[in-house]
C-alpha atoms as a PDB file:
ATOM      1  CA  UNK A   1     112.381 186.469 203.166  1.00  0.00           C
ATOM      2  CA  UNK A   2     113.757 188.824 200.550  1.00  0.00           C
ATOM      3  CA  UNK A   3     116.672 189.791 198.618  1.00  0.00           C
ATOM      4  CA  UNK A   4     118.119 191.838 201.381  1.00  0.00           C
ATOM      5  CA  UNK A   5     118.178 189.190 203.816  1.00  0.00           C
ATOM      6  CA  UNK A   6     121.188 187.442 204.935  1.00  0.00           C
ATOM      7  CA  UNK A   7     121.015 182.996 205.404  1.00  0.00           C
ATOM      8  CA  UNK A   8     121.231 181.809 209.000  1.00  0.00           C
ATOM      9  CA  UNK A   9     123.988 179.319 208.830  1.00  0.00           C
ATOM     10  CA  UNK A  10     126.719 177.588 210.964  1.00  0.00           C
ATOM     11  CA  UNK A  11     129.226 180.954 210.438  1.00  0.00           C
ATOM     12  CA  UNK A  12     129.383 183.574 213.476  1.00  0.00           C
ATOM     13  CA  UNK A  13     126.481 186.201 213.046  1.00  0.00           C
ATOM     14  CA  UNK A  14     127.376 189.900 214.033  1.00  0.00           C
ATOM     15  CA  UNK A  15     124.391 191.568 215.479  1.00  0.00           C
ATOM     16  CA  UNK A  16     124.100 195.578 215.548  1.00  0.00           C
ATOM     17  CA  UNK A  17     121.606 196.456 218.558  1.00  0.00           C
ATOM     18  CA  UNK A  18     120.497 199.693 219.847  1.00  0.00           C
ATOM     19  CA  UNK A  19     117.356 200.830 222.281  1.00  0.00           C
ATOM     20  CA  UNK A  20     115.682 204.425 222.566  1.00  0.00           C
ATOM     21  CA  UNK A  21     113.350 205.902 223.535  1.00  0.00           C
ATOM     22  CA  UNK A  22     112.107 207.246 219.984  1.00  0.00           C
ATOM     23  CA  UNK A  23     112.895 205.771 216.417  1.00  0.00           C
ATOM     24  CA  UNK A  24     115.538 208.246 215.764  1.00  0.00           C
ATOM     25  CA  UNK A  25     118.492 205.961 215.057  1.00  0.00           C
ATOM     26  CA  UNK A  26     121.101 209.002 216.033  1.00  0.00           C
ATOM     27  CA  UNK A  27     120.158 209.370 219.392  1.00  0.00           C
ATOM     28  CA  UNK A  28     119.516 205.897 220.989  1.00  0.00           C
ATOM     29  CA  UNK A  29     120.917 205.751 224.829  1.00  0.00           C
ATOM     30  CA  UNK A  30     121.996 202.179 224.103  1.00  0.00           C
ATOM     31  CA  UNK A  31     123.474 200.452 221.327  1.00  0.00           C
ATOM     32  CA  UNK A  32     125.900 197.899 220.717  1.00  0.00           C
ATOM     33  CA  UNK A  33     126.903 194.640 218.915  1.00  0.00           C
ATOM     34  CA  UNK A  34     127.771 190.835 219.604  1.00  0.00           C
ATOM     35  CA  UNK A  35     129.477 188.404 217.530  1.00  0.00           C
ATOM     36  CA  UNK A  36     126.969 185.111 217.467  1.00  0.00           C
ATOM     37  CA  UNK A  37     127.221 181.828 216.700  1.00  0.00           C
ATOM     38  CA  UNK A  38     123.055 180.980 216.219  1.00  0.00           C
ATOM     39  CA  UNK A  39     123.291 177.578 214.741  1.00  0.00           C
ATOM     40  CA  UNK A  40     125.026 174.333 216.960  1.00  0.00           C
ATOM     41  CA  UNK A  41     127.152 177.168 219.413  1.00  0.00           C
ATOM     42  CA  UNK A  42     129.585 175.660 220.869  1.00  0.00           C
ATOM     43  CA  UNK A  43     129.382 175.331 224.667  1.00  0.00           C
ATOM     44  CA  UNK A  44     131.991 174.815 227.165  1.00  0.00           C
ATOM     45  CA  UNK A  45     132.474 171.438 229.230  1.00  0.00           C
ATOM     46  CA  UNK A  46     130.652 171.843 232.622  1.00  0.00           C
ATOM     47  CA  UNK A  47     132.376 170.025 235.635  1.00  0.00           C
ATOM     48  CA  UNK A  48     129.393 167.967 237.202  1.00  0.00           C
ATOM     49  CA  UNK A  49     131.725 167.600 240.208  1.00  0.00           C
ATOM     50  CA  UNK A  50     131.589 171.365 240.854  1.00  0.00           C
ATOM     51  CA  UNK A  51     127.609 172.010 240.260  1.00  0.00           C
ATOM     52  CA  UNK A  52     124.966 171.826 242.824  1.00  0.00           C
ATOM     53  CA  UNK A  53     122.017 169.731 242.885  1.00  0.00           C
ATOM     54  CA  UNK A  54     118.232 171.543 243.073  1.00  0.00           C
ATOM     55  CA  UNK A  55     115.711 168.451 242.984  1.00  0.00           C
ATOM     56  CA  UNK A  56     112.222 169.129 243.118  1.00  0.00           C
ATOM     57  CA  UNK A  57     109.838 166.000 242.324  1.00  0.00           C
ATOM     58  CA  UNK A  58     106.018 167.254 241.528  1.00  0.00           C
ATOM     59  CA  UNK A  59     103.676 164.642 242.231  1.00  0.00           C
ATOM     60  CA  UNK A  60     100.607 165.238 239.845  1.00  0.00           C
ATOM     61  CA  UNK A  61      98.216 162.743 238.284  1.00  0.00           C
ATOM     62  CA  UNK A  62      97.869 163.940 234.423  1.00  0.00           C
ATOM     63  CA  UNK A  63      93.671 163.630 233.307  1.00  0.00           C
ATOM     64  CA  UNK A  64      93.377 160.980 230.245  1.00  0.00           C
ATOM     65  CA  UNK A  65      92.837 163.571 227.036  1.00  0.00           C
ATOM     66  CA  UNK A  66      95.316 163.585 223.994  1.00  0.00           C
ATOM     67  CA  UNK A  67      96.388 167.212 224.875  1.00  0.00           C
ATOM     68  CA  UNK A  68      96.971 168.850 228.347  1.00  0.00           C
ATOM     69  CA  UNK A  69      98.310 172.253 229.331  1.00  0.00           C
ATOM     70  CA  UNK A  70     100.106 172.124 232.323  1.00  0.00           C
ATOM     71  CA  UNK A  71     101.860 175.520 233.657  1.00  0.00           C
ATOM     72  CA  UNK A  72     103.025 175.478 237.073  1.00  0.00           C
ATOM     73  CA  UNK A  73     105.846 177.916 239.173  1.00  0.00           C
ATOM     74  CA  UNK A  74     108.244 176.974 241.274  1.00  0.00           C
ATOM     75  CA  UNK A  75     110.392 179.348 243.538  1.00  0.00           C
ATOM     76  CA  UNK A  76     114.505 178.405 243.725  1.00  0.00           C
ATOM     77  CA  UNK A  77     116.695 178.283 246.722  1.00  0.00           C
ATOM     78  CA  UNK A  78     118.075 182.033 247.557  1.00  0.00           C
ATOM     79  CA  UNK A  79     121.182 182.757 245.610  1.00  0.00           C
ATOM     80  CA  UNK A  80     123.517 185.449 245.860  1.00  0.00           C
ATOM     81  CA  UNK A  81     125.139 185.144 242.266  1.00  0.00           C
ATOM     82  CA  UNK A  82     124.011 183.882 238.831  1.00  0.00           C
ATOM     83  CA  UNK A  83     123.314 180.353 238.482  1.00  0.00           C
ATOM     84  CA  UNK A  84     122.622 178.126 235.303  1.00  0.00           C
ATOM     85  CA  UNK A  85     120.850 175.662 234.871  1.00  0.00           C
ATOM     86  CA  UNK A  86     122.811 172.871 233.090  1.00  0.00           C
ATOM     87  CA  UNK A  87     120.473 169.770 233.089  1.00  0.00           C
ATOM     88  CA  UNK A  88     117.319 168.033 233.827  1.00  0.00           C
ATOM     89  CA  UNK A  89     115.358 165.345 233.048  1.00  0.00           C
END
């Protein structure tokens, strides 16, 4: 942190973005900007009644050491559209 930088707080955050190809700010292909809220964002209500249910149960027995890394990958149903995932346990 210095003097220049700004607090993250609970107040909407605007955030300037751009990507090039070189580090000459004038000519980037992309660039835009989003308002953000970064801290506690409000989310919409989800209706459960609407959402569909992907189980998957992964039987596994875990060795007996304090700490275990455990990465696995798992392939979803085909989809057609975006999908969100909007709870687990």
């Amino acid at each position: 942190c210095d003097n220049d930088d700004l607090p993250i707080n609970n107040d909407t955050t605007k955030f300037i973005w751009s990507i090039g190809t070189t580090d000459d700010l004038e000519h980037h292909q992309k660039r835009g900007s989003a308002s953000v809220i970064i801290l506690n964002p409000v989310t919409p209500p989800v209706n459960i009644t609407e959402s569909q249910v992907w189980e998957m149960n992964v039987k596994t027995k875990l060795p007996a050491m304090e700490t275990t890394y455990w990465c696995t990958a798992h392939k979803s149903p085909p989809y057609t559209s975006k999908r969100h995932i909007i709870g687990f346990k």
